[in-house]
N, C-alpha and C. Protein backbone atom coordinates (compact mmCIF):
# COMPACT_ATOMS: atom_id res chain seq x y z
N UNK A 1 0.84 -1.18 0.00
CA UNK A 1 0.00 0.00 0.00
C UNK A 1 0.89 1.24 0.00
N UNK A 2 1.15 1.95 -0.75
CA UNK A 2 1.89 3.10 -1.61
C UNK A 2 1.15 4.62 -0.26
N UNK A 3 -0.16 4.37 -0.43
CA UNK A 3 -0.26 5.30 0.30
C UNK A 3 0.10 5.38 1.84
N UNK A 4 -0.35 4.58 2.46
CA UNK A 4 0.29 4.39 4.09
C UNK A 4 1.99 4.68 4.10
N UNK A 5 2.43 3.75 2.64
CA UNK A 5 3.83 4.08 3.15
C UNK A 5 3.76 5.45 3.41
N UNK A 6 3.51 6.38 2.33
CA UNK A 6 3.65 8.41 2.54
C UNK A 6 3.18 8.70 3.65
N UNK A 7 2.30 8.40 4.20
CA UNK A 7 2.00 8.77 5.12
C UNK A 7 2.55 8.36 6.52
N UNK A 8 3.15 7.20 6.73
CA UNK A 8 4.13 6.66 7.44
C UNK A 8 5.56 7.71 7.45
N UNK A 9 5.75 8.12 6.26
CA UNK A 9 6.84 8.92 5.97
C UNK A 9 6.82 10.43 5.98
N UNK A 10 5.77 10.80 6.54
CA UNK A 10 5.44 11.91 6.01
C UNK A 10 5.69 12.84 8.00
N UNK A 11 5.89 14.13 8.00
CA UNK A 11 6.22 14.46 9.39
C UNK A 11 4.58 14.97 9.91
N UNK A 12 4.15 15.49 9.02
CA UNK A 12 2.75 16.02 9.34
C UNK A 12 1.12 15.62 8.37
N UNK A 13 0.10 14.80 9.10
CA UNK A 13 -0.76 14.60 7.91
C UNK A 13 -1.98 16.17 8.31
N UNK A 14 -2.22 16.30 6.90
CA UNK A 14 -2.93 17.54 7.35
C UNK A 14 -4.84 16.89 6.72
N UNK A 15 -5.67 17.19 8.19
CA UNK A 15 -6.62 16.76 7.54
C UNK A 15 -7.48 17.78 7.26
N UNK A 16 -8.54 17.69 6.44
CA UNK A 16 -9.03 18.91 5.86
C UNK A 16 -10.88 18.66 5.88
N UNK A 17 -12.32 19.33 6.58
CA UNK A 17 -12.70 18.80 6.72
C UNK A 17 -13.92 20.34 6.76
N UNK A 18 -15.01 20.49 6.88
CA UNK A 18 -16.29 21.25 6.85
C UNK A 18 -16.64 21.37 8.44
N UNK A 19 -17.35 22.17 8.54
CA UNK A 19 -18.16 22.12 9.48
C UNK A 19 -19.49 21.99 9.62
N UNK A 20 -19.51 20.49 8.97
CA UNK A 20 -20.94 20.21 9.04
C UNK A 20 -21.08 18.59 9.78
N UNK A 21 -21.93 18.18 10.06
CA UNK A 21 -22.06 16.53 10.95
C UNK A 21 -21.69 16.02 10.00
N UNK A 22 -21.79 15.48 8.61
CA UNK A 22 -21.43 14.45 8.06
C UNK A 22 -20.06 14.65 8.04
N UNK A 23 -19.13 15.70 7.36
CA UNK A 23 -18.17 15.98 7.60
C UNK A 23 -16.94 15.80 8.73
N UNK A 24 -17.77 15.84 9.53
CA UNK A 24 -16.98 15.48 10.95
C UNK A 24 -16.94 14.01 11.48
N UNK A 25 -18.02 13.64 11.30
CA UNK A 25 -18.17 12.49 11.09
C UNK A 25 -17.22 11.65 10.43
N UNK A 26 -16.95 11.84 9.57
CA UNK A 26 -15.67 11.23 8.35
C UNK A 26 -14.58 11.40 8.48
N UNK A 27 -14.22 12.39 9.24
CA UNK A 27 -13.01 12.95 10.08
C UNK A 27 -12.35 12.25 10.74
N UNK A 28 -13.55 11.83 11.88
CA UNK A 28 -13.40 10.62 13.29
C UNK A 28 -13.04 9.24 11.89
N UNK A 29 -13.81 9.17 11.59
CA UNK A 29 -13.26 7.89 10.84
C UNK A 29 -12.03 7.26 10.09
N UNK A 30 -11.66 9.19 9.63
CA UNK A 30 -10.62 9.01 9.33
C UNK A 30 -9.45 8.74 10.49
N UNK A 31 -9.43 9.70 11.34
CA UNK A 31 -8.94 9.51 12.43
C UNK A 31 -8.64 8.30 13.49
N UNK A 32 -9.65 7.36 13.40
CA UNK A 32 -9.20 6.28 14.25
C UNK A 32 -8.48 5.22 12.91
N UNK A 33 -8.80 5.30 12.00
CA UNK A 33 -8.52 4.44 10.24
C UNK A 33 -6.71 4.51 10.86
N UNK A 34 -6.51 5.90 10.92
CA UNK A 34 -4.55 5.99 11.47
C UNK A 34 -4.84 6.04 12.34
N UNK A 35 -4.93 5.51 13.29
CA UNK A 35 -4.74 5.41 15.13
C UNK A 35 -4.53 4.11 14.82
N UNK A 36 -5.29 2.95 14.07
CA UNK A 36 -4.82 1.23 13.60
C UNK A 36 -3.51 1.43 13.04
N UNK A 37 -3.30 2.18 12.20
CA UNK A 37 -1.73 2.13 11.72
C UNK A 37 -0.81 2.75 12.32
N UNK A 38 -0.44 1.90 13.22
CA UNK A 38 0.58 2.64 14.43
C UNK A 38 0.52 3.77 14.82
N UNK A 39 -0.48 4.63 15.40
CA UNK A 39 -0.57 5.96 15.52
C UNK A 39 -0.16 6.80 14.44
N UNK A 40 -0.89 6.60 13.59
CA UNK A 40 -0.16 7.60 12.23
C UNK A 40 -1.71 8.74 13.26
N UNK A 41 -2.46 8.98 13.96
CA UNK A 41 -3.45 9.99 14.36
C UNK A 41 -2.48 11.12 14.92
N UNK A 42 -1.86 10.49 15.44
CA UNK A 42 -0.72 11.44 16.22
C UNK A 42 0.32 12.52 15.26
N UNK A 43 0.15 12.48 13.78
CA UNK A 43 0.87 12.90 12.57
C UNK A 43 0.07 14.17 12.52
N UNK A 44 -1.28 14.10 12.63
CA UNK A 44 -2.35 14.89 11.82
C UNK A 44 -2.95 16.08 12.36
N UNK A 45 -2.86 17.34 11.80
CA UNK A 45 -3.75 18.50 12.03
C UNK A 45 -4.64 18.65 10.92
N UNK A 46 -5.90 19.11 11.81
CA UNK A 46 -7.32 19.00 11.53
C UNK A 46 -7.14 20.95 10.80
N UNK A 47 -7.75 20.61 9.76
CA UNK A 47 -7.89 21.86 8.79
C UNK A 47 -9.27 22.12 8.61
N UNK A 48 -10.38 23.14 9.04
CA UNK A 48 -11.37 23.67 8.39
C UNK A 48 -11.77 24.46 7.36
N UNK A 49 -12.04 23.70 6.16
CA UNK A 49 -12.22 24.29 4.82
C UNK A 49 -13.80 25.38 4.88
N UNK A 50 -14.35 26.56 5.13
CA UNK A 50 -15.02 27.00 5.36
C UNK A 50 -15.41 27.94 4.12
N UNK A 51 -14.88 27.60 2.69
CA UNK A 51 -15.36 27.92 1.45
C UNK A 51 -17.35 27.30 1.25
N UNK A 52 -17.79 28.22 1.13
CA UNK A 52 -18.58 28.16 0.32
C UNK A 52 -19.74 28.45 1.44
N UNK A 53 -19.40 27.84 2.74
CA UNK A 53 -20.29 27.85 3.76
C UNK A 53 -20.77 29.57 4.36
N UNK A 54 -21.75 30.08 4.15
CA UNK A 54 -22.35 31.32 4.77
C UNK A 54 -22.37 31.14 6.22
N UNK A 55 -22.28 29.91 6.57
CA UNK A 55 -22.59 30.15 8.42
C UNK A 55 -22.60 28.87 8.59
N UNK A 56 -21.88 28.14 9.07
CA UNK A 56 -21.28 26.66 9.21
C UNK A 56 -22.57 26.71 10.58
N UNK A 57 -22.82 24.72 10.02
CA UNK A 57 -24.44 24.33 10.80
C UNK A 57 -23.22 23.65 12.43
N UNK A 58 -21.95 23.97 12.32
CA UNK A 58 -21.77 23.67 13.65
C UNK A 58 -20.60 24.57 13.86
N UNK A 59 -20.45 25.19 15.35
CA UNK A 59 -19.43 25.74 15.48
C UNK A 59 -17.98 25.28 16.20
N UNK A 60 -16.69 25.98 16.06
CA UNK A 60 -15.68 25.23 16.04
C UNK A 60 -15.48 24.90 17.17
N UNK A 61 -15.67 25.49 18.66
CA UNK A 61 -15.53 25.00 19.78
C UNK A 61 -16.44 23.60 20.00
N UNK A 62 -17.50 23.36 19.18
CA UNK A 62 -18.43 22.14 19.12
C UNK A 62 -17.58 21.14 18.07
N UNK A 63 -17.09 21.40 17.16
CA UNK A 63 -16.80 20.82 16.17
C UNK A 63 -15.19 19.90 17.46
N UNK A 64 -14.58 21.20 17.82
CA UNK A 64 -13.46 20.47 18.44
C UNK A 64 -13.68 19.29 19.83
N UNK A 65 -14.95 19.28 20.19
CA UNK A 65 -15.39 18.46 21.22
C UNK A 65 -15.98 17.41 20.63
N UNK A 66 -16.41 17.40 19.45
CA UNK A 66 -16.74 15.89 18.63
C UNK A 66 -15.32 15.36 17.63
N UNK A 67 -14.64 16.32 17.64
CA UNK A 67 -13.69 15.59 16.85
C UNK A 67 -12.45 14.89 18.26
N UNK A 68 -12.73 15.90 19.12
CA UNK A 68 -11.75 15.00 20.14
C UNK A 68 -10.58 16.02 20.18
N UNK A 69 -10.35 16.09 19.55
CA UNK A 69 -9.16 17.37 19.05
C UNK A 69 -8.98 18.76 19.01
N UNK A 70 -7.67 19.85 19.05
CA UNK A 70 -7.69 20.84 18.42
C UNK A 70 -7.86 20.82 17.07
N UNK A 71 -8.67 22.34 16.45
CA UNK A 71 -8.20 22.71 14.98
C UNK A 71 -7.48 23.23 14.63
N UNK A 72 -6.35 22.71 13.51
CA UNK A 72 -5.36 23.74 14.27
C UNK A 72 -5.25 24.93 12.88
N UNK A 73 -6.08 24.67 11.40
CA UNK A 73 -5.83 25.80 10.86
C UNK A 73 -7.77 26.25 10.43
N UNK A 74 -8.34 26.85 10.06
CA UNK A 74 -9.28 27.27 9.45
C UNK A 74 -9.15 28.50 8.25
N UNK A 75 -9.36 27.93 7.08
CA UNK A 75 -9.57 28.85 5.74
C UNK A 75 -10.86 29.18 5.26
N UNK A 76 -10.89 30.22 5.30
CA UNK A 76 -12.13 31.02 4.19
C UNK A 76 -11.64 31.92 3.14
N UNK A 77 -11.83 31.02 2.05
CA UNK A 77 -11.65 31.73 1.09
C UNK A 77 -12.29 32.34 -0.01
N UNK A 78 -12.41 33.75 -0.79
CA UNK A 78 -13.70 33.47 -1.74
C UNK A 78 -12.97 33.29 -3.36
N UNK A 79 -14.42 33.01 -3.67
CA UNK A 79 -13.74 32.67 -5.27
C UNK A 79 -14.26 34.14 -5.94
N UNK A 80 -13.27 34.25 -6.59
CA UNK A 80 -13.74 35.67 -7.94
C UNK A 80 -13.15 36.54 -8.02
């Protein structure tokens, strides 16, 4: 598996994710998916992609108590 190796190799995984329930949801999943591969969870900062969203259906101090974690970057960016 090509990808685990990079990520095995890699110093930081950056995860990237919404602020919405399904989103977060998939997060955790991703998240424990590397906690099985030798703590690769311990690699990873949590990124909030906040494009497109007018008013995210959860907020980040909530978002960081279901994910378990800090966030450690958040982007809003616009297009045009």
């Amino acid at each position: 598996m090509i990808d685990v190796a990079a990520l095995q190799k890699a110093d930081t995984i950056l995860l990237v994710t919404q602020l919405s329930l399904p989103n977060l949801r998939n997060a955790i999943r991703i998240l424990r998916f590397l906690r099985e591969l030798n703590g690769l969870d311990e690699k990873v900062k949590i990124v909030v992609n906040r494009l497109g969203l007018e008013e995210p259906t959860i907020r980040r101090k909530r978002a960081e108590e279901i994910i378990g974690r800090e966030i450690f970057w958040k982007c809003r960016t616009s297009i045009g």
